[in-house]
Protein backbone atom coordinates (compact mmCIF):
# COMPACT_ATOMS: atom_id res chain seq x y z
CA UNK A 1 -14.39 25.53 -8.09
CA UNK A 2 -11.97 27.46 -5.88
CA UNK A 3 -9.62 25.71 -3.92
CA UNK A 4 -10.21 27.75 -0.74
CA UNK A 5 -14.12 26.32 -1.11
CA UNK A 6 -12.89 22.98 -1.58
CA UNK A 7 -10.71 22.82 1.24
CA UNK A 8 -13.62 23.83 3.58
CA UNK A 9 -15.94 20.69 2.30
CA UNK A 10 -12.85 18.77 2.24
CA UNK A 11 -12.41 19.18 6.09
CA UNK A 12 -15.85 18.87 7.36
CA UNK A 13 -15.87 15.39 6.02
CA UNK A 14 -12.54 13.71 6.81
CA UNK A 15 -11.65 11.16 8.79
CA UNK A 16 -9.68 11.39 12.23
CA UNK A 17 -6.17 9.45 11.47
CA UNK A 18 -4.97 6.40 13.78
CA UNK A 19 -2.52 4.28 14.26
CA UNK A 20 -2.94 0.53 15.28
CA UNK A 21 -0.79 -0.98 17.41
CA UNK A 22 0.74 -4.54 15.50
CA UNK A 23 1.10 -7.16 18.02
CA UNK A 24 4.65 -8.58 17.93
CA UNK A 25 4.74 -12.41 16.66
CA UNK A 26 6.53 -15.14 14.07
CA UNK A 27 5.50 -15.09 10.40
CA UNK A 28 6.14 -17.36 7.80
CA UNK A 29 7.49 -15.17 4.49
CA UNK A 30 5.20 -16.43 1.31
CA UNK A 31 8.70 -16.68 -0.80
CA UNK A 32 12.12 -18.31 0.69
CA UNK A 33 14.08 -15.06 1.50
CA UNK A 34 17.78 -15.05 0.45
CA UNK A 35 19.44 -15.80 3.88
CA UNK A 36 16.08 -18.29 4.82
CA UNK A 37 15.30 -21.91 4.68
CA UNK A 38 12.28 -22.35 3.30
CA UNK A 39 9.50 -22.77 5.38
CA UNK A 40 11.45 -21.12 7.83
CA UNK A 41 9.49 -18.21 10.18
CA UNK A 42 10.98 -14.87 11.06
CA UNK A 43 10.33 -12.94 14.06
CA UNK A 44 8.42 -9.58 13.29
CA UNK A 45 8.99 -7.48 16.26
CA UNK A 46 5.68 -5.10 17.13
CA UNK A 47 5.07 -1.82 15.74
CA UNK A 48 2.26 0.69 14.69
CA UNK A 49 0.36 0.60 11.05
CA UNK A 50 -1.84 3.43 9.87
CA UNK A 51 -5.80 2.28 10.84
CA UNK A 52 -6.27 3.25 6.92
CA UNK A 53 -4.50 4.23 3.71
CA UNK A 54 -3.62 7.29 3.08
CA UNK A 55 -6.73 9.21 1.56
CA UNK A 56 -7.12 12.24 -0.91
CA UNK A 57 -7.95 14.24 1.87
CA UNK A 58 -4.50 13.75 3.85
CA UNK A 59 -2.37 13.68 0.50
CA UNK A 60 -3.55 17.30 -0.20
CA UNK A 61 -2.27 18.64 3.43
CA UNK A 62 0.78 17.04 2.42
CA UNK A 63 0.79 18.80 -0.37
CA UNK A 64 -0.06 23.00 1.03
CA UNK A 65 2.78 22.30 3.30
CA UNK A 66 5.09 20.55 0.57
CA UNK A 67 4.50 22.19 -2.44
CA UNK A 68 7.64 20.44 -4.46
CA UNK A 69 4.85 17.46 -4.40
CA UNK A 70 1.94 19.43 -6.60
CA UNK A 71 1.29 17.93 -9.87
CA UNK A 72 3.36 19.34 -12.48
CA UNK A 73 5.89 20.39 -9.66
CA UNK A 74 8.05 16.93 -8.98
CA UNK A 75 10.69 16.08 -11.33
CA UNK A 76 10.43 13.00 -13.69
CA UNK A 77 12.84 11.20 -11.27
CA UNK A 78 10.44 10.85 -8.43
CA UNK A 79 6.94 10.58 -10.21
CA UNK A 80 6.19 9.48 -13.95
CA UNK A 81 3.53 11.54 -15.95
CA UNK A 82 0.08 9.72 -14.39
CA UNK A 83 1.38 11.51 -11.30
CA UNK A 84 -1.94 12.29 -9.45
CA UNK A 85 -3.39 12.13 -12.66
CA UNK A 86 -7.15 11.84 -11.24
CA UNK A 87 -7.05 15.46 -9.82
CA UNK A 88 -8.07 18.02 -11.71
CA UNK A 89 -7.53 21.70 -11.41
CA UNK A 90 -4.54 20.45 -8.89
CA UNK A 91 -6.92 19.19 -6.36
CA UNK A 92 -9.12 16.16 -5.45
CA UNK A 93 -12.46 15.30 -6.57
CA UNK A 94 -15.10 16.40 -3.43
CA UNK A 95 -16.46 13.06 -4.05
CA UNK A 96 -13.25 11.55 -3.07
CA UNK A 97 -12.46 13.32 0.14
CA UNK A 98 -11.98 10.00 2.27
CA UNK A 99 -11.06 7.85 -0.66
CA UNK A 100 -7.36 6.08 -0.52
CA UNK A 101 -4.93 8.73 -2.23
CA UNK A 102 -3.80 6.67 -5.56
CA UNK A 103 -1.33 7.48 -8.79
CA UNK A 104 1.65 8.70 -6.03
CA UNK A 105 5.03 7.25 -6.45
CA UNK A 106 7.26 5.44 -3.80
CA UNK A 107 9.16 8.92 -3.64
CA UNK A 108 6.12 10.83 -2.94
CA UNK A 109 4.71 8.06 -0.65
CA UNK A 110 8.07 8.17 1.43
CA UNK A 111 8.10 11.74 1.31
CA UNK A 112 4.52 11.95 3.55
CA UNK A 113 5.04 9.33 5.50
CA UNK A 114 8.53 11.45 6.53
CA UNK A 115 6.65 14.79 6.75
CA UNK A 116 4.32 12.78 9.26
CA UNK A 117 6.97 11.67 11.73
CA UNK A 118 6.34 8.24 10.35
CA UNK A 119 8.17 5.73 7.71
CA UNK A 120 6.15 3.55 5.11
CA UNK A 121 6.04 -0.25 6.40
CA UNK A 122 8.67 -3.83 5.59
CA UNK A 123 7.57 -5.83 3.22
CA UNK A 124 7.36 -8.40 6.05
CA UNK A 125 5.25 -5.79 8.25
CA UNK A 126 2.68 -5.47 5.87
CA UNK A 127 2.18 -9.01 4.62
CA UNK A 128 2.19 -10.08 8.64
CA UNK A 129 -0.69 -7.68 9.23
CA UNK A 130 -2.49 -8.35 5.71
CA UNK A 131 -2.45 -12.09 6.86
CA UNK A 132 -4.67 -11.77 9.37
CA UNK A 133 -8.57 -12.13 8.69
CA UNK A 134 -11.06 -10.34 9.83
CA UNK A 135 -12.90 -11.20 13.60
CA UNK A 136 -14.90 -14.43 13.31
CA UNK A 137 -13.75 -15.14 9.42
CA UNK A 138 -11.27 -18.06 8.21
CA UNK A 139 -8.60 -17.31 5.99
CA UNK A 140 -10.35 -19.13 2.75
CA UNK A 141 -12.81 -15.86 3.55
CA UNK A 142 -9.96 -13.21 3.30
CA UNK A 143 -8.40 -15.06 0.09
CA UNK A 144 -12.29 -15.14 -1.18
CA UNK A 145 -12.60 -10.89 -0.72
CA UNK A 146 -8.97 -10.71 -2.49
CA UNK A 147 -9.63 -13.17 -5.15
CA UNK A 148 -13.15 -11.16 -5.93
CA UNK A 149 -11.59 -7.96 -5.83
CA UNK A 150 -8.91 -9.18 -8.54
CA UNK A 151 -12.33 -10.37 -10.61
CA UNK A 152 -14.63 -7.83 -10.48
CA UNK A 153 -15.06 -4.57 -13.00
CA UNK A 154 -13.31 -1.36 -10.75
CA UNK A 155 -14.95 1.63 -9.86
CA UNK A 156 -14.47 4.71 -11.49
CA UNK A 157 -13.89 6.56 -7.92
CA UNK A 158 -12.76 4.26 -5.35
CA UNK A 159 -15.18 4.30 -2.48
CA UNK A 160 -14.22 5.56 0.93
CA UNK A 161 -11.78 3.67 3.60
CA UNK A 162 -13.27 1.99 6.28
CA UNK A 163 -14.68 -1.52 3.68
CA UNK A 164 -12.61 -4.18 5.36
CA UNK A 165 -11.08 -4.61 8.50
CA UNK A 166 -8.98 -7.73 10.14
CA UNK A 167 -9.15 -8.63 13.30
CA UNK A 168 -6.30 -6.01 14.45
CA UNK A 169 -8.47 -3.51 13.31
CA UNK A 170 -6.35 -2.26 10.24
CA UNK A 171 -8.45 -1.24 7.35
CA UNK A 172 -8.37 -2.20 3.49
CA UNK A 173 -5.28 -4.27 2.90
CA UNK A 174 -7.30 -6.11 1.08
CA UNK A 175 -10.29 -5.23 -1.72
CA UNK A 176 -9.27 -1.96 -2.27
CA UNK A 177 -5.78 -0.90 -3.61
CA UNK A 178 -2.34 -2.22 -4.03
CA UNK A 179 -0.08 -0.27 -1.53
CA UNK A 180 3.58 1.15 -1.79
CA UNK A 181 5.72 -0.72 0.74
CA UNK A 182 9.74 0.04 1.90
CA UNK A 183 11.49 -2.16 0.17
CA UNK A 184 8.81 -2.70 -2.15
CA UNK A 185 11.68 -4.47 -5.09
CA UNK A 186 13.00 -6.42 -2.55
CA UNK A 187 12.31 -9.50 -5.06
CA UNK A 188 13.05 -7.43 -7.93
CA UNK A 189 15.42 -8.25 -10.57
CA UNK A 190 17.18 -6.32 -13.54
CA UNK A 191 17.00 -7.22 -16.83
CA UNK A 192 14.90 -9.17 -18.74
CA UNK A 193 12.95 -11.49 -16.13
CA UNK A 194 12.19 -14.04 -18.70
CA UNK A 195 16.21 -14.49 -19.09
CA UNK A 196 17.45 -14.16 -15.50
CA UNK A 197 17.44 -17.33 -13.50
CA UNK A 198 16.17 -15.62 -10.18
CA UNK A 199 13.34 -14.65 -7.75
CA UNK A 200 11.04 -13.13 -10.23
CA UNK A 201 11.58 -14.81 -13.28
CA UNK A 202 11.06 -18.03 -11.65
CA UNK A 203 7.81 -16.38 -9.60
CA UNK A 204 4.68 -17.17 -12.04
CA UNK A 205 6.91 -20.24 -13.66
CA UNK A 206 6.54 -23.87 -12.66
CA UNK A 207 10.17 -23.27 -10.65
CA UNK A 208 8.38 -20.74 -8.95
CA UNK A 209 6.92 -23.34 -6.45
CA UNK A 210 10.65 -24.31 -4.98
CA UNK A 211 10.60 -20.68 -3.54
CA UNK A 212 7.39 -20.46 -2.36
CA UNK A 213 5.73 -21.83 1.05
CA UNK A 214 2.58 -21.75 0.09
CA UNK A 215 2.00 -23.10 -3.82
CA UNK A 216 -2.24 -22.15 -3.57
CA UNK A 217 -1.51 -18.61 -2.34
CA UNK A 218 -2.33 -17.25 -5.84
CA UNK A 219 -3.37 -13.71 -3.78
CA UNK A 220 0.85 -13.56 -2.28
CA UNK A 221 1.85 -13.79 -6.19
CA UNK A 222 -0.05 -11.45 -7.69
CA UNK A 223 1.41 -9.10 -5.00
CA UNK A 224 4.83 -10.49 -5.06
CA UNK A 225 5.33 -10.39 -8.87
CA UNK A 226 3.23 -6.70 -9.03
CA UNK A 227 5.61 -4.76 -6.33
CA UNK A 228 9.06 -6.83 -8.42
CA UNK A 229 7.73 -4.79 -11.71
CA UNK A 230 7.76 -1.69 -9.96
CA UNK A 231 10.50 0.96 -10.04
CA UNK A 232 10.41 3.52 -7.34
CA UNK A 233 8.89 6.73 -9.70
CA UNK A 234 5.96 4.32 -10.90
CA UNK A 235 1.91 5.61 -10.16
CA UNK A 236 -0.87 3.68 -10.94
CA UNK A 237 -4.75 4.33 -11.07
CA UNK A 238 -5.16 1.55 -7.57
CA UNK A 239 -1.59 2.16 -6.00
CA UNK A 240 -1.36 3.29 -2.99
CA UNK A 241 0.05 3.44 0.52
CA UNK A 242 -0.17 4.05 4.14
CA UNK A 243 2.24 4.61 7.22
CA UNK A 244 3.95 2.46 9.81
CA UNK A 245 5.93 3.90 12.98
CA UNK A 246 7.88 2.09 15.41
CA UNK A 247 6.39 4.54 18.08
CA UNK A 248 2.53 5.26 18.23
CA UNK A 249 2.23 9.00 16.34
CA UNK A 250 -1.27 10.32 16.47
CA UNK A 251 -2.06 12.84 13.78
CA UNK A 252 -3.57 16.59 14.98
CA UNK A 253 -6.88 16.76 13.62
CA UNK A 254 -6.84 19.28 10.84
C-alpha cells in the first residue's frame, strides 16, 4: 500500500480534535505527597485536557512534519526498540485510523504535545479529571469499567476513541489505555524497590496503606505503581497519551 493512498483514507475518516475545558476545584491525591499531610486536598487550578487520546491518525501528522520521530529514525535515548512497533511499512494500520496512538515514549509524547502548542498533563491533572464518573453513574460504576478492563482478554487492535466519557466530557481515561503523564515518575524510586524504604517499594506492601488515602482504590495502585516502573524512553503495546493546555488550543482540521 502506498503511503500517499493511505493518507487519503486516513483523512476522510478522522476525528475533529478538542479540547475540554477542566473545571477548577480541590482534589484529594490517592498517595500522601512529600510536602502533604495525608488526607490532605490540593487545589487544582482549571485548565484544558484533550476530548481524546492521541490517535494513530494525529501521531502520523506529527510525524510528516517531524520526521526525527519515524520509526527507525529516534535514537535509543528517547524510544526503546517496540517504538511504534504496530506500524508496518512506517505507517498505521487503515483499520486503526481513530484508534489511541500506543508504543510512543514520554520523549515522543512530549515532543507532539510541544509541536501542538500544548504540554502533556500533572499527574494531579489527570487523576482529578479521571476521578470523575460518567453523567448519572456512581463511582463504584467507574472503578467497575476499570476493574473489567484490567480482567478482560485485550484486543488485538484497540477500537476507536469515543468508548467512555465522564461527566466533563473527556474521553477514555478509563477502559482503554494507560497514558503518559508529565511527571509521570513522580513516585519513582532508584534502585532496587524491594530494598529502598520509600514510595514505591512500600506501594503494593502492607506499609503501603500509611501513604495511601484510599486503602480499596486497587484501580489508583495499579496506576501509581505502573507509571513508578517507567523510565522516560519506555513504549508499551496499551501506553499512551493525550494533551493538556493551560489556554484552550483548537487543532486546524487536517
Amino acid at each position: 500500500m502506498k503511503p500517499s493512498l493511505f493518507i487519503c483514507i486516513f483523512i476522510s475518516v478522522s476525528l475533529s480534535a478538542e479540547m475540554v475545558k477542566i473545571p477548577a476545584g480541590n482534589w484529594k491525591p490517592f498517595l500522601k505527597d512529600t510536602n502533604a499531610k495525608l488526607g490532605e486536598t490540593i487545589k487544582i487550578k482549571s485548565f484544558y485536557l484533550d476530548e481524546y487520546p492521541v490517535t494513530q491518525k494525529e501521531y502520523f501528522e506529527f510525524l510528516k512534519a517531524n520526521p526525527e520521530w519515524r520509526k527507525g529514525k529516534v535514537s535509543s535515548l528517547f524510544a526503546d526498540g517496540g517504538y511504534l512497533g504496530d506500524w508496518k511499512r512506517m505507517v498505521p494500520d487503515n483499520r486503526s485510523a481513530n484508534s489511541p496512538v500506543t508504543y510512543v515514549s514520554w520523549f515522543s509524547a512530549n515532543a507532539f504535545c510541544q509541536w501542538k502548542g500544548k504540554r502533556l498533563p500533572l499527574e494531579s491533572e489527570w487523576e482529578y479529571t479521571a476521578s470523575v464518573p460518567q453523567a448519572g453513574k456512581s463511582k463504584k460504576a467507574m472503578e467497575s469499567v476499570i476493574l473489567g478492563w484490567y480482567g478482560e482478554q485485550k484486543p488485538e487492535y484497540l477500537p476507536s476513541v469515543g468508548k467512555y466519557k465522564n461527566s466533563h466530557g473527556v474521553y477514555d481515561q478509563h477502559g482503554m489505555i494507560w497514558e503518559w503523564v508529565f511527571d509521570f515518575n513522580n513516585t519513582s524510586v532508584t534502585g532496587d524497590s524491594r530494598q529502598d524504604s520509600d514510595l514505591e517499594s512500600n506501594l503494593f506492601c502492607g506499609g503501603g496503606s500509611l501513604k495511601a488515602n484510599d486503602f480499596s482504590n486497587y484501580a489508583s495502585y495499579m496506576r501509581y505503581g505502573y507509571r513508578a516502573g517507567l523510565k522516560g524512553w519506555y513504549t508499551a503495546k496499551y501506553l499512551g497519551f493525550r494533551c493538556a493546555s493551560d489556554n484552550n488550543i483548537k487543532d486546524n482540521p487536517l
